[in-house]
PDB file of N, CA and C in Angstrom:
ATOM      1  N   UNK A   1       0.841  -1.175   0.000  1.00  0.00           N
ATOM      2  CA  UNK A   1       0.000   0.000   0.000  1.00  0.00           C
ATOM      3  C   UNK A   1       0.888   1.241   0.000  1.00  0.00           C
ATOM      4  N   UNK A   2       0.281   2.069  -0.670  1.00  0.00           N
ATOM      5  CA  UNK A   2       0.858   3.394  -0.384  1.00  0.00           C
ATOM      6  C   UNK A   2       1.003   4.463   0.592  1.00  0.00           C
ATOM      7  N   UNK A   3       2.317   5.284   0.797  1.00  0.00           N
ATOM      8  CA  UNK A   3       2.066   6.118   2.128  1.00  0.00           C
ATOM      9  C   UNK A   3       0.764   6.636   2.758  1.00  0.00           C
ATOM     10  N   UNK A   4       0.059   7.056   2.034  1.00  0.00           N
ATOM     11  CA  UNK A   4      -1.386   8.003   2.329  1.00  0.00           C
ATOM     12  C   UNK A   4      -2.422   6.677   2.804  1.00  0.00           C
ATOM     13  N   UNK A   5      -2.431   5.360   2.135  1.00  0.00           N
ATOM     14  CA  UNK A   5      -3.215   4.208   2.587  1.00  0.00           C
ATOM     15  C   UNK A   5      -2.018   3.908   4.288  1.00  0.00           C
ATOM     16  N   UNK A   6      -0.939   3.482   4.068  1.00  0.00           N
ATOM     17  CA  UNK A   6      -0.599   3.373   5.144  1.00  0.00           C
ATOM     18  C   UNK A   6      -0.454   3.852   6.426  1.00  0.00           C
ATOM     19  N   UNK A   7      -1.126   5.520   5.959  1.00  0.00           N
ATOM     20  CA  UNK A   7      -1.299   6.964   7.417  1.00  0.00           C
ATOM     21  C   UNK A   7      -2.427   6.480   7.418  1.00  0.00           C
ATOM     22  N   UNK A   8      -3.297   6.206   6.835  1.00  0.00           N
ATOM     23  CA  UNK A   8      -4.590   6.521   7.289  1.00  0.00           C
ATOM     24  C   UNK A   8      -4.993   5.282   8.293  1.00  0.00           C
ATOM     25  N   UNK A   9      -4.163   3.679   7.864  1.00  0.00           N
ATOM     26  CA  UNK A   9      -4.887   2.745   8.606  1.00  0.00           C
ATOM     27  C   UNK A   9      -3.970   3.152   9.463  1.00  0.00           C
ATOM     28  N   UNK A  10      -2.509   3.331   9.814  1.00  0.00           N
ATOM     29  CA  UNK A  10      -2.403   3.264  10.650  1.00  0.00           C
ATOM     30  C   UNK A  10      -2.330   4.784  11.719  1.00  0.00           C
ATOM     31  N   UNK A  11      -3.422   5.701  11.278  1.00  0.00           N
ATOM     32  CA  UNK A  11      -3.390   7.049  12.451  1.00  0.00           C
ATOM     33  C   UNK A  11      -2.227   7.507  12.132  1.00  0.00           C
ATOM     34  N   UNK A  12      -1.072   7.442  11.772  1.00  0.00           N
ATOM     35  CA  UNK A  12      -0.178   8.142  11.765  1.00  0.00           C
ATOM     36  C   UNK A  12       0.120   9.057  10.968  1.00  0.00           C
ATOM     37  N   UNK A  13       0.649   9.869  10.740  1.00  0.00           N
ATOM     38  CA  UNK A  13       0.584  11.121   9.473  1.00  0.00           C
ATOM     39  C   UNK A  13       2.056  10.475   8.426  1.00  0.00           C
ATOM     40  N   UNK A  14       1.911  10.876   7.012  1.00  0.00           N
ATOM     41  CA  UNK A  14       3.037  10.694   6.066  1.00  0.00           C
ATOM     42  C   UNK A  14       4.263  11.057   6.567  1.00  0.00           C
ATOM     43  N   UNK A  15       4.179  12.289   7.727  1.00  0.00           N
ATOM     44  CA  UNK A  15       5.289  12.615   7.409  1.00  0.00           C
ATOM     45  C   UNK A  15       5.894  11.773   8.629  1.00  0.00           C
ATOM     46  N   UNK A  16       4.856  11.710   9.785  1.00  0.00           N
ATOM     47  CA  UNK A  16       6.025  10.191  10.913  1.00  0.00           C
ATOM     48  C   UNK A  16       6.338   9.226  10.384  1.00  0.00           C
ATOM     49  N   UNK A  17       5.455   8.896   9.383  1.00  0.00           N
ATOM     50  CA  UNK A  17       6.238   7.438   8.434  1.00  0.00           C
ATOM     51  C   UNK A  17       7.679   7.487   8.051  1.00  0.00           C
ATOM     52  N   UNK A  18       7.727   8.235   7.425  1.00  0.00           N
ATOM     53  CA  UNK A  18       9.025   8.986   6.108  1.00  0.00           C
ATOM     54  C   UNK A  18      10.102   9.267   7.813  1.00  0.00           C
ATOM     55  N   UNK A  19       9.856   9.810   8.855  1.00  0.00           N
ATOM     56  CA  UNK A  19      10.350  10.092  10.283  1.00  0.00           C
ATOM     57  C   UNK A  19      10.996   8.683  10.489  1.00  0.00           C
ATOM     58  N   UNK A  20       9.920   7.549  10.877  1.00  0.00           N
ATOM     59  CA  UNK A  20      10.264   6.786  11.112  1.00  0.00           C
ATOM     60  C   UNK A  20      11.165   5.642  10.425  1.00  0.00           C
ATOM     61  N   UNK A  21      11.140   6.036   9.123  1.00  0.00           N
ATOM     62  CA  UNK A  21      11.770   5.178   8.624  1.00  0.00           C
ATOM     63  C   UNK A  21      13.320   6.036   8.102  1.00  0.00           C
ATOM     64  N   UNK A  22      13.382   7.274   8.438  1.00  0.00           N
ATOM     65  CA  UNK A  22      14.931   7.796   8.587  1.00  0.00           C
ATOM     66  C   UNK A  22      15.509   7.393   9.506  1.00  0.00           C
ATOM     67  N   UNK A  23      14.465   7.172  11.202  1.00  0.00           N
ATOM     68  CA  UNK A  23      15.440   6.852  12.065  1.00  0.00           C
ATOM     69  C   UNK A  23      15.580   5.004  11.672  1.00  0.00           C
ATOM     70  N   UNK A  24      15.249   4.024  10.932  1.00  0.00           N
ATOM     71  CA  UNK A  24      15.773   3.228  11.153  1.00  0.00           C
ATOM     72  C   UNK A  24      14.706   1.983  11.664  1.00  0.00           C
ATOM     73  N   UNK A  25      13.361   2.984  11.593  1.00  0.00           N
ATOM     74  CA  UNK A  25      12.543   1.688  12.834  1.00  0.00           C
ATOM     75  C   UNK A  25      11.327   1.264  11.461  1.00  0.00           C
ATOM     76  N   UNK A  26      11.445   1.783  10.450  1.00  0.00           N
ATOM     77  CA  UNK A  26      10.634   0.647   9.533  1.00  0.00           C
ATOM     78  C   UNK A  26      11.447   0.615   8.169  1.00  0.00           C
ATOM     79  N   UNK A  27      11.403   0.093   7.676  1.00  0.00           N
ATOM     80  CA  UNK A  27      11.819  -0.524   6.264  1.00  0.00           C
ATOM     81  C   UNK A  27      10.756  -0.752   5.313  1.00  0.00           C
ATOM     82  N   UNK A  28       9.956   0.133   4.460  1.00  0.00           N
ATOM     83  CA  UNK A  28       8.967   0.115   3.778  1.00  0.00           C
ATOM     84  C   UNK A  28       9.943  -0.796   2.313  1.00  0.00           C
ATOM     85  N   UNK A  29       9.164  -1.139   1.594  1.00  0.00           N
ATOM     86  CA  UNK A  29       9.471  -1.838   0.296  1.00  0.00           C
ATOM     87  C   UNK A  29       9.593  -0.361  -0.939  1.00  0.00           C
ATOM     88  N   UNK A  30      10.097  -0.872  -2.163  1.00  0.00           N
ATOM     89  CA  UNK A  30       9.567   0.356  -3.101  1.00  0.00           C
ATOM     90  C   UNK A  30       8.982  -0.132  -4.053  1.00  0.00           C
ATOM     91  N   UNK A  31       8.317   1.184  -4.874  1.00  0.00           N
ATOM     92  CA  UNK A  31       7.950   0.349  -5.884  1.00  0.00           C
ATOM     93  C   UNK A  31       8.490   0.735  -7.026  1.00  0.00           C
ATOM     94  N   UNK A  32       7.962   0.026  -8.498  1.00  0.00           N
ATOM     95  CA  UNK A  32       9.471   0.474  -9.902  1.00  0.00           C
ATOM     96  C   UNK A  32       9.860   1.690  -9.979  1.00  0.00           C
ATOM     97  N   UNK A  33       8.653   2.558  -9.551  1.00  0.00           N
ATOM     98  CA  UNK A  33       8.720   3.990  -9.380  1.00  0.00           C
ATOM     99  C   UNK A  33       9.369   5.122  -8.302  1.00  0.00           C
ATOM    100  N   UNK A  34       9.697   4.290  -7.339  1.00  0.00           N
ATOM    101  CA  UNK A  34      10.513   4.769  -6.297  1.00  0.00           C
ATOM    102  C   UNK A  34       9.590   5.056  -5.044  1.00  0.00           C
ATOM    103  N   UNK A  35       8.492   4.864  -5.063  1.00  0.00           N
ATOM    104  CA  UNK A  35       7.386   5.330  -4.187  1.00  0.00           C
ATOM    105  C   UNK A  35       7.511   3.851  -3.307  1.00  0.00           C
ATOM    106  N   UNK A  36       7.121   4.856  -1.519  1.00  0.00           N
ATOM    107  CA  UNK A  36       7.023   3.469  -0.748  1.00  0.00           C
ATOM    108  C   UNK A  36       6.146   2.285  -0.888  1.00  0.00           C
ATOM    109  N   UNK A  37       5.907   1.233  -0.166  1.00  0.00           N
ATOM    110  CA  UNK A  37       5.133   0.635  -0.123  1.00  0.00           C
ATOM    111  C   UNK A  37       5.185  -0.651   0.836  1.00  0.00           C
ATOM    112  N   UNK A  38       4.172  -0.045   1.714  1.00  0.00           N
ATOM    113  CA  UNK A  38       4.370  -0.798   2.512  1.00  0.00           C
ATOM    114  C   UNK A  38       3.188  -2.030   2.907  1.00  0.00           C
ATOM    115  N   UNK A  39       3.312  -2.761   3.525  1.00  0.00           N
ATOM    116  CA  UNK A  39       2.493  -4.262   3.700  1.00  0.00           C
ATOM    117  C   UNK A  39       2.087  -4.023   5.388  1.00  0.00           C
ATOM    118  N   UNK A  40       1.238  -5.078   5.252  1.00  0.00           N
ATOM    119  CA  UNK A  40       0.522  -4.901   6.331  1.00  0.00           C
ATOM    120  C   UNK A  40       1.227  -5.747   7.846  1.00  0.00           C
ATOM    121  N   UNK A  41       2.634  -5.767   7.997  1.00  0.00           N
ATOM    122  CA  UNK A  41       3.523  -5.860   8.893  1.00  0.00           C
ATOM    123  C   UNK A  41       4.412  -4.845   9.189  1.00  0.00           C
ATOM    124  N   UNK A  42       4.334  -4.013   8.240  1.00  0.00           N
ATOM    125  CA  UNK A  42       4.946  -2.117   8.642  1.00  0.00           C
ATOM    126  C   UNK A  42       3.930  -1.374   9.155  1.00  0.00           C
ATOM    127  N   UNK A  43       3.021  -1.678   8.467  1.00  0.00           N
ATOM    128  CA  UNK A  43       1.451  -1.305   8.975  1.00  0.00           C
ATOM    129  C   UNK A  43       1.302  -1.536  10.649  1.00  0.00           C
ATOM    130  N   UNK A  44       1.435  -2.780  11.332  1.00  0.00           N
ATOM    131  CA  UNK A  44       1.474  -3.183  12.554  1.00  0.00           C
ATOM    132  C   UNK A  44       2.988  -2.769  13.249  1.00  0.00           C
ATOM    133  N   UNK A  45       4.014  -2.992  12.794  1.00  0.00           N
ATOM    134  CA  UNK A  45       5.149  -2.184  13.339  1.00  0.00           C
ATOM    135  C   UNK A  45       4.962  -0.707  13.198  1.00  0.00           C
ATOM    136  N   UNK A  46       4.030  -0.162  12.833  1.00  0.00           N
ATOM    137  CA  UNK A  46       4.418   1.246  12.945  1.00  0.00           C
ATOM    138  C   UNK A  46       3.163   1.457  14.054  1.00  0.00           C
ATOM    139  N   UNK A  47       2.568   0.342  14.721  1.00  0.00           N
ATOM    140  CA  UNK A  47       0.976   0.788  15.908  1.00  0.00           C
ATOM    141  C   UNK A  47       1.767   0.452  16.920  1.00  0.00           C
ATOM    142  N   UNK A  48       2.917  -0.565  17.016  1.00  0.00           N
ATOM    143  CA  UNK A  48       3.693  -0.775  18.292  1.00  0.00           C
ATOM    144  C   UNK A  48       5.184   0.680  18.378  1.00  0.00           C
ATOM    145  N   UNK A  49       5.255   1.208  16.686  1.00  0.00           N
ATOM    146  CA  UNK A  49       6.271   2.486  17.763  1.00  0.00           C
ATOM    147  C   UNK A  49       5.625   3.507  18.118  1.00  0.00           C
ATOM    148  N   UNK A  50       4.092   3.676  17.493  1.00  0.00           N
ATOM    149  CA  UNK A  50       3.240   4.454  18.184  1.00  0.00           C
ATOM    150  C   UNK A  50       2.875   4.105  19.523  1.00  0.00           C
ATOM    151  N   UNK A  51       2.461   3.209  20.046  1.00  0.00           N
ATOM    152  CA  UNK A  51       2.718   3.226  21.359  1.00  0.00           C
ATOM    153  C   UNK A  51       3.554   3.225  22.183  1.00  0.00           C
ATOM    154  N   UNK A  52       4.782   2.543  21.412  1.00  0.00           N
ATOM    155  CA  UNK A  52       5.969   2.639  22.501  1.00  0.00           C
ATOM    156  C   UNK A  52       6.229   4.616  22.969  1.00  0.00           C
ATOM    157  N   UNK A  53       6.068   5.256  21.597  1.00  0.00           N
ATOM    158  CA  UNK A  53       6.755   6.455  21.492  1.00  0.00           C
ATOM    159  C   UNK A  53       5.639   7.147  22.399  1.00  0.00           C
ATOM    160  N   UNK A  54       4.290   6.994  22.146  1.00  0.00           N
ATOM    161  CA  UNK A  54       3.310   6.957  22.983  1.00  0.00           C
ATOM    162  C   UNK A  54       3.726   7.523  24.527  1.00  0.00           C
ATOM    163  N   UNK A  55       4.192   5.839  25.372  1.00  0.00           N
ATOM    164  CA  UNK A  55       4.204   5.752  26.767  1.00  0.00           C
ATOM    165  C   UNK A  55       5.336   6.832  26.935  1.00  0.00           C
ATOM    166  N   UNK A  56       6.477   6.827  26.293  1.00  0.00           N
ATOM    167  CA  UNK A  56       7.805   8.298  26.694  1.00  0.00           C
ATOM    168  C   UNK A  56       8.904   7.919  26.141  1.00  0.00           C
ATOM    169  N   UNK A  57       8.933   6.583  25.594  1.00  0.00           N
ATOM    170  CA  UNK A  57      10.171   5.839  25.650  1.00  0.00           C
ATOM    171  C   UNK A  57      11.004   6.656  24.622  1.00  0.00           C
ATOM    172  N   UNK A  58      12.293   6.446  24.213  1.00  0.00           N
ATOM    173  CA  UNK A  58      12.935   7.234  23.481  1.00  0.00           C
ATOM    174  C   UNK A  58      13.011   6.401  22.147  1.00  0.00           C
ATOM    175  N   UNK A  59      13.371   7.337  20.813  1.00  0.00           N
ATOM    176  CA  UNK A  59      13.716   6.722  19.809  1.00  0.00           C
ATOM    177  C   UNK A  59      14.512   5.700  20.180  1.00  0.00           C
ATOM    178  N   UNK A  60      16.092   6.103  20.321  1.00  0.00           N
ATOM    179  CA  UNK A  60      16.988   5.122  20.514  1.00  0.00           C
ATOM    180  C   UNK A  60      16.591   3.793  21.476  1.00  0.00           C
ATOM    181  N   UNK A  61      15.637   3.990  21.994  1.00  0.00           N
ATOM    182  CA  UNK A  61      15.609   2.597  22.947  1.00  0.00           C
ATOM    183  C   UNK A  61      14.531   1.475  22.195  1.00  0.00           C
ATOM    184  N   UNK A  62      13.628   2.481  21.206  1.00  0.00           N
ATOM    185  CA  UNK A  62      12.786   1.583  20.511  1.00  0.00           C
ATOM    186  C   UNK A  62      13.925   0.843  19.410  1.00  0.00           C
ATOM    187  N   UNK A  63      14.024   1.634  18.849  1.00  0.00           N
ATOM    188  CA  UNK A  63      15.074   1.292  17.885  1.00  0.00           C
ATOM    189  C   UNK A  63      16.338   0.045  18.349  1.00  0.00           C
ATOM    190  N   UNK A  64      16.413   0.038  19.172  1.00  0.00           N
ATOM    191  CA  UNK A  64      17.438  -1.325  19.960  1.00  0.00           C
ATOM    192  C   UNK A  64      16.755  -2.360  19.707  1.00  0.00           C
ATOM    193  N   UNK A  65      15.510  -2.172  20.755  1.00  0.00           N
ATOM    194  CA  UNK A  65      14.755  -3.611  20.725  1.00  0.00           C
ATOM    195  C   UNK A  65      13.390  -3.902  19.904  1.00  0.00           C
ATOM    196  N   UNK A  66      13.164  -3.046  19.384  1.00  0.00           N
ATOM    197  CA  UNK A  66      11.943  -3.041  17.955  1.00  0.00           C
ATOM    198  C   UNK A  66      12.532  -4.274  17.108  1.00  0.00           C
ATOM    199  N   UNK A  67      13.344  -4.609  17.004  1.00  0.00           N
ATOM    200  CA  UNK A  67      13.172  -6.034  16.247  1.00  0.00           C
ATOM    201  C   UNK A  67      12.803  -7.392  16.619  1.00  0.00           C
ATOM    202  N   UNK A  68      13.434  -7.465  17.908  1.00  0.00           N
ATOM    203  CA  UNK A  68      13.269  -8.461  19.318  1.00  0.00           C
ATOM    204  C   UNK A  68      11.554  -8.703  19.247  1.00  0.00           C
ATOM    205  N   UNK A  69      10.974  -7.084  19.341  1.00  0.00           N
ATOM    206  CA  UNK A  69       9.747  -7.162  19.942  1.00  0.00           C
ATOM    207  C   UNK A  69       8.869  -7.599  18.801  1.00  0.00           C
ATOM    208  N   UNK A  70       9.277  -7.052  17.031  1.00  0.00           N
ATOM    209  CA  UNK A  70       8.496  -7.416  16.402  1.00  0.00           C
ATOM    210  C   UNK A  70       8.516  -8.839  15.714  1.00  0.00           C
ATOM    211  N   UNK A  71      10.095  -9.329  15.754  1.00  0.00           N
ATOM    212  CA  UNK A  71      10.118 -10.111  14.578  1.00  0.00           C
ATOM    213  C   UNK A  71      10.838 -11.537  15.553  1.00  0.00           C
ATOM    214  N   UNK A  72       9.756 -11.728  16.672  1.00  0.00           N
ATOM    215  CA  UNK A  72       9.830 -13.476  17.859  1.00  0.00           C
ATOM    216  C   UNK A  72      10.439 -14.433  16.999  1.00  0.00           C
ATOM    217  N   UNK A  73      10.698 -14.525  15.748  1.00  0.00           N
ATOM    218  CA  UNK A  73      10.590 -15.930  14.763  1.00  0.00           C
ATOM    219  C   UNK A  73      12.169 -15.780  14.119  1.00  0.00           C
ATOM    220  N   UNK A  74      12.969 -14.668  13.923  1.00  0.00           N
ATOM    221  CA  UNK A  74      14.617 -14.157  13.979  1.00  0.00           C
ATOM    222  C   UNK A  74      15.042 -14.683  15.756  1.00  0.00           C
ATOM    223  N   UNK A  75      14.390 -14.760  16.483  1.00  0.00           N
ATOM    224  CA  UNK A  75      15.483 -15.003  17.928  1.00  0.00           C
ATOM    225  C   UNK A  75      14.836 -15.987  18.680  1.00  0.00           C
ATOM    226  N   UNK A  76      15.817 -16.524  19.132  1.00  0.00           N
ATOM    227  CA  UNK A  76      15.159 -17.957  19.630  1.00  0.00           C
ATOM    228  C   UNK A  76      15.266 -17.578  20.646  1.00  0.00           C
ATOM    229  N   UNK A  77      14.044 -18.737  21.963  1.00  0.00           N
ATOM    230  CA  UNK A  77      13.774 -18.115  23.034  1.00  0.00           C
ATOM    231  C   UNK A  77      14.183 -17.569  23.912  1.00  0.00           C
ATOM    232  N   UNK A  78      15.318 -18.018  23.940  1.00  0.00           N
ATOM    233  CA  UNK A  78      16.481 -17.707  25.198  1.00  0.00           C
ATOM    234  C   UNK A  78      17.029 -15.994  24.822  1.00  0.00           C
ATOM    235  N   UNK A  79      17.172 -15.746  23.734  1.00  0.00           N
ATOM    236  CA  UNK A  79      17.844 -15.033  23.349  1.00  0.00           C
ATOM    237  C   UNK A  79      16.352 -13.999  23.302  1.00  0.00           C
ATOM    238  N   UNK A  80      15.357 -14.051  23.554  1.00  0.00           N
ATOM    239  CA  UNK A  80      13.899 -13.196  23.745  1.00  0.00           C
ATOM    240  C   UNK A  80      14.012 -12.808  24.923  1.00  0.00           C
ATOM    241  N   UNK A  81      14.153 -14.026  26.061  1.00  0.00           N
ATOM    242  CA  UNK A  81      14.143 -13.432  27.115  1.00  0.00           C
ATOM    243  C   UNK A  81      15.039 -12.696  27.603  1.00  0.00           C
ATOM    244  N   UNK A  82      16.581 -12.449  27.139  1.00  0.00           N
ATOM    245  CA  UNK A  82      17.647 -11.966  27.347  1.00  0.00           C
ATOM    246  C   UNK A  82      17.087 -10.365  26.654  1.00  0.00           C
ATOM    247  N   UNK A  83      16.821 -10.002  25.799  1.00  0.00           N
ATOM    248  CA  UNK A  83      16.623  -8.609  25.447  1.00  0.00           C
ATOM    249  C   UNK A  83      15.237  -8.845  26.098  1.00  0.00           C
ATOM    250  N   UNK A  84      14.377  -9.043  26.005  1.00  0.00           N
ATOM    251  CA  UNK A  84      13.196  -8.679  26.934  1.00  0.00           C
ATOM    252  C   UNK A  84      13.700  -7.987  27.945  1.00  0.00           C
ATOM    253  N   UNK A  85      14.505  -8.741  29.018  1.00  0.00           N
ATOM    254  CA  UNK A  85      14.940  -8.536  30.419  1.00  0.00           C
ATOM    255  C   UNK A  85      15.600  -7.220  30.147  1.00  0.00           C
ATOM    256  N   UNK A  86      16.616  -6.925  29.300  1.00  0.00           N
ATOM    257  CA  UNK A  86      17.386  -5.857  29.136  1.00  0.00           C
ATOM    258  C   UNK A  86      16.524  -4.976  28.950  1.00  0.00           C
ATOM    259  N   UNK A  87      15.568  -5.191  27.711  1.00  0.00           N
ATOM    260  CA  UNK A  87      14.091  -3.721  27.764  1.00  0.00           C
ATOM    261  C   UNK A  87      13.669  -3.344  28.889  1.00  0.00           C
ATOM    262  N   UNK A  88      13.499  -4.604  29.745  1.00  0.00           N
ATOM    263  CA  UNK A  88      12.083  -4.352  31.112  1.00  0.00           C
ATOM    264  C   UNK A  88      13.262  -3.287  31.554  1.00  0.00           C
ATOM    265  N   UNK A  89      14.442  -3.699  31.559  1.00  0.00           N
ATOM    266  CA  UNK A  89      15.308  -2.766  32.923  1.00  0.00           C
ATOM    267  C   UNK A  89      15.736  -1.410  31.944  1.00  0.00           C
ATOM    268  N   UNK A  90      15.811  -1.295  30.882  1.00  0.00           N
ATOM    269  CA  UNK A  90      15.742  -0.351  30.426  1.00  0.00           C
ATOM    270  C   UNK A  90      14.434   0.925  30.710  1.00  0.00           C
ATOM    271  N   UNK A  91      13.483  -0.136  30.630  1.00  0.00           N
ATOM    272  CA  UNK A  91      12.009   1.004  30.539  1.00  0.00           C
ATOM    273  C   UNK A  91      11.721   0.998  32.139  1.00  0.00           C
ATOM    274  N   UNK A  92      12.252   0.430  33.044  1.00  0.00           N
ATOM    275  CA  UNK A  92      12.153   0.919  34.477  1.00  0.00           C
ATOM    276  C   UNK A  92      13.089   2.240  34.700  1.00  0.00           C
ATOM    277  N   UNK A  93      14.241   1.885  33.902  1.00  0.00           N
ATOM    278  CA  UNK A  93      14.841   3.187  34.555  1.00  0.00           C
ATOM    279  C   UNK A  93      14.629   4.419  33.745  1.00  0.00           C
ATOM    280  N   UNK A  94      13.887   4.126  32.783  1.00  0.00           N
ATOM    281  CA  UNK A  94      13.485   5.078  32.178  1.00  0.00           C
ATOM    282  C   UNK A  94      12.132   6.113  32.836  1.00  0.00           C
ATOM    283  N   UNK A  95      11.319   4.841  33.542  1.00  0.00           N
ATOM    284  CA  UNK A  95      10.511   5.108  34.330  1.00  0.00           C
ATOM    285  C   UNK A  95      10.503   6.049  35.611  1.00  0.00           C
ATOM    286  N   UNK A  96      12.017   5.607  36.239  1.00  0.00           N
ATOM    287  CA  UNK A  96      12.432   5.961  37.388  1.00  0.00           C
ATOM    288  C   UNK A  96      13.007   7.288  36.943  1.00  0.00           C
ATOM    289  N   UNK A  97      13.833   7.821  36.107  1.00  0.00           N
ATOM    290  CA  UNK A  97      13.988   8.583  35.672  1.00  0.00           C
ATOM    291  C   UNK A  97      13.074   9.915  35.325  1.00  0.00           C
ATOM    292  N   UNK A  98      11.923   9.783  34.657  1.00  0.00           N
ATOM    293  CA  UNK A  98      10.887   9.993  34.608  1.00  0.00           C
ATOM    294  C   UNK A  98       9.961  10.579  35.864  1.00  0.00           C
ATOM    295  N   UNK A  99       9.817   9.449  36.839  1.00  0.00           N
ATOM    296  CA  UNK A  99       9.314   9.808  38.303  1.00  0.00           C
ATOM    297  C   UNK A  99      10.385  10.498  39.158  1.00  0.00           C
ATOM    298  N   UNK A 100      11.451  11.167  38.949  1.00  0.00           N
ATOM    299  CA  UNK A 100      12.321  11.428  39.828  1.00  0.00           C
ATOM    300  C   UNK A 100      12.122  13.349  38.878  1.00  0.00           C
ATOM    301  N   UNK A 101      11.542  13.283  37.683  1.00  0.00           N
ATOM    302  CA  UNK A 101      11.679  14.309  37.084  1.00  0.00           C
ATOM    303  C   UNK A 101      10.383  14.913  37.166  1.00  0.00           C
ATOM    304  N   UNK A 102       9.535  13.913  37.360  1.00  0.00           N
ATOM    305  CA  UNK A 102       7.442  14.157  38.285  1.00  0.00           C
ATOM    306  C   UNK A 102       8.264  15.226  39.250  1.00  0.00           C
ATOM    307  N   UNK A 103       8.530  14.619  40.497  1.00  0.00           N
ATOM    308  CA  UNK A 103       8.798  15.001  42.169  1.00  0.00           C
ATOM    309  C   UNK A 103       9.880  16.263  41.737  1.00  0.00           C
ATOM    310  N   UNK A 104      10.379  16.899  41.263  1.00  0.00           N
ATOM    311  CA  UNK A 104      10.835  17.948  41.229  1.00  0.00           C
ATOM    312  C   UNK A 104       9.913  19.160  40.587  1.00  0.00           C
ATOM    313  N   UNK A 105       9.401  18.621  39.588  1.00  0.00           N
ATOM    314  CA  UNK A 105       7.965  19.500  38.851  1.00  0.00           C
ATOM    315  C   UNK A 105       6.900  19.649  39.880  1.00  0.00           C
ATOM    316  N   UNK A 106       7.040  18.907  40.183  1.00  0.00           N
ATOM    317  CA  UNK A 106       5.908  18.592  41.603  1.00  0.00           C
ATOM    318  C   UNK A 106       6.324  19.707  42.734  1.00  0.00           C
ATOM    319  N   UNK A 107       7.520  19.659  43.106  1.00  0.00           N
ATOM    320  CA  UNK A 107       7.858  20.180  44.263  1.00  0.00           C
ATOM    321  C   UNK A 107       7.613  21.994  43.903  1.00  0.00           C
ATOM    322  N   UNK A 108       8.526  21.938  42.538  1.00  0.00           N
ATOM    323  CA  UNK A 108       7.903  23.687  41.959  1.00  0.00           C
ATOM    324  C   UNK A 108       7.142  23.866  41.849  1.00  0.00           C
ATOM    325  N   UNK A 109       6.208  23.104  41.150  1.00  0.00           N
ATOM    326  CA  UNK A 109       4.440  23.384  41.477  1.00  0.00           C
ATOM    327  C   UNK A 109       4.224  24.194  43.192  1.00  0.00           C
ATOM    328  N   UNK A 110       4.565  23.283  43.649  1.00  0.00           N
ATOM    329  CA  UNK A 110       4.391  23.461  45.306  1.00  0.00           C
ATOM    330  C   UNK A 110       4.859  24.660  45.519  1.00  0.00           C
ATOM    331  N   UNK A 111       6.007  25.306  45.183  1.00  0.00           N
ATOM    332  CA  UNK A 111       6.655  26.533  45.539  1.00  0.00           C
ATOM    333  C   UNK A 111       6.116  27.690  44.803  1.00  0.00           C
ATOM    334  N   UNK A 112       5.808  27.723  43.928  1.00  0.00           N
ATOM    335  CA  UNK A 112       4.934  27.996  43.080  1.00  0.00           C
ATOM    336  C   UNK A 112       3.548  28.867  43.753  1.00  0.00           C
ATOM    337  N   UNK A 113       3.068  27.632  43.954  1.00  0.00           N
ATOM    338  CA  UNK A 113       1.599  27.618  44.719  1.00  0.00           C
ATOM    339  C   UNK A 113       1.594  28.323  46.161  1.00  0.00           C
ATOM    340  N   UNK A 114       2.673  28.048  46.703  1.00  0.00           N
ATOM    341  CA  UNK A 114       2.804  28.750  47.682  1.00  0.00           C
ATOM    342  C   UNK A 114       3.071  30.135  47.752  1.00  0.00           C
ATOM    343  N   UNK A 115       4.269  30.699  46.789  1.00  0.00           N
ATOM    344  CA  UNK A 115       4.397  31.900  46.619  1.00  0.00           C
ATOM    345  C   UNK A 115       3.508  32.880  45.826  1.00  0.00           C
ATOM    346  N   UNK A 116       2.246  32.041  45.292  1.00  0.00           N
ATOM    347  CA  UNK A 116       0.774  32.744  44.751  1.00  0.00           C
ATOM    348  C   UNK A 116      -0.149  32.956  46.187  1.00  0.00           C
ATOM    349  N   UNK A 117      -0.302  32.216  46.979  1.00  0.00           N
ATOM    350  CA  UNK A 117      -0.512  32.319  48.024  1.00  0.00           C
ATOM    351  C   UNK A 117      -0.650  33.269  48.949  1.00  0.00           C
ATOM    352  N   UNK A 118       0.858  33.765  49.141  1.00  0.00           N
ATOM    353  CA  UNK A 118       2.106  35.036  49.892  1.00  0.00           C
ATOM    354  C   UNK A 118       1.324  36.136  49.100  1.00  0.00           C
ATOM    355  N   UNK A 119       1.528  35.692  47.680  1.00  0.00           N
ATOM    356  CA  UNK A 119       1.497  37.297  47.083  1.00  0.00           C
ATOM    357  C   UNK A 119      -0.003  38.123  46.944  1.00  0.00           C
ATOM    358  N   UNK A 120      -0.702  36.824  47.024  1.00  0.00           N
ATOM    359  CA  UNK A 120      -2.477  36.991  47.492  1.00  0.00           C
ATOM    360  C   UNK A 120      -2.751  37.987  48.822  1.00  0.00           C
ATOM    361  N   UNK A 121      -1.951  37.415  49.730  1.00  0.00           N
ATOM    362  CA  UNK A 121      -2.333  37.768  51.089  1.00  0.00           C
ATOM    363  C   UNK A 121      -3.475  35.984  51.723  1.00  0.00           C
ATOM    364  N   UNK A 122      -2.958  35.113  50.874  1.00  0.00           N
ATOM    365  CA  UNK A 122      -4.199  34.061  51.381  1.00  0.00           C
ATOM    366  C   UNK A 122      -3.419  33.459  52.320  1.00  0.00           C
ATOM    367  N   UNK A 123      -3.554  32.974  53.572  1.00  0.00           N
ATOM    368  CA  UNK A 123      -2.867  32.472  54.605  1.00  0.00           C
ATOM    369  C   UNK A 123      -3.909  31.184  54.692  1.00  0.00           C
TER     370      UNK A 123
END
C-alpha cells in the first residue's frame, strides 16, 4: 500500500512514516517507481512504535529492541528473554527517571503555589 493508505490505517501522518523510517525503525518496500510501499507488517510495526513512542520511551531505545519485539521468529527463546529482560530494565529506569523528574515538577508546582498564596495575602 501506499504512504497516504498506510497513514490513514495506521493514524499516523506521512510525514512520521518517512520520520520513522529515517530513524531506522521501519523498512517500507519500493515500488518500480521509487514510491514506498508498505504491507501490512509495517502497517502493525508502525501501531507498536506508536505506542511505545506513545508511553515516553525514546527513539533510541525503541530502535534497539523493535526487532526483538516485532520479529519473535529471527530469535530464539532464550535469546527473547535476554533482550526482553534488558528492555524491562531499560524502561524501568526510564521510568524511574521519569518519576524522579514528576517530584521535582511537583515540588515547583508546590513553591509555586505557595508563593501565589504570599502574594495573594491568602494564609
Amino acid at each position: 500500500m501506499k504512504i497516504g493508505e498506510a497513514s490513514r490505517i495506521s493514524g499516523v501522518s506521512a510525514r512520521s512514516l518517512r520520520h520513522y523510517e529515517d530513524e531506522g525503525l521501519i523498512v517500507p518496500g519500493r515500488c518500480g517507481n521509487g514510491f514506498r510501499d508498505y504491507c501490512q507488517s509495517a502497517v502493525d510495526r508502525v501501531l507498536v512504535i506508536r505506542s511505545l513512542l506513545e508511553s515516553g520511551l525514546p527513539v533510541r531505545l525503541i530502535r534497539d529492541v523493535l526487532p526483538q519485539l516485532t520479529d519473535s521468529a529471527s530469535v530464539s527463546a532464550a535469546g527473547t528473554e535476554s533482550v526482553c529482560a534488558e528492555f524491562l530494565d531499560e524502561v524501568r529506569s526510564h521510568r524511574d527517571r521519569l518519576a524522579a523528574r514528576i517530584a521535582v515538577l511537583s515540588a515547583q508546582q508546590a513553591a509555586l503555589d505557595a508563593y501565589l498564596r504570599d502574594a495573594r495575602g491568602d494564609r
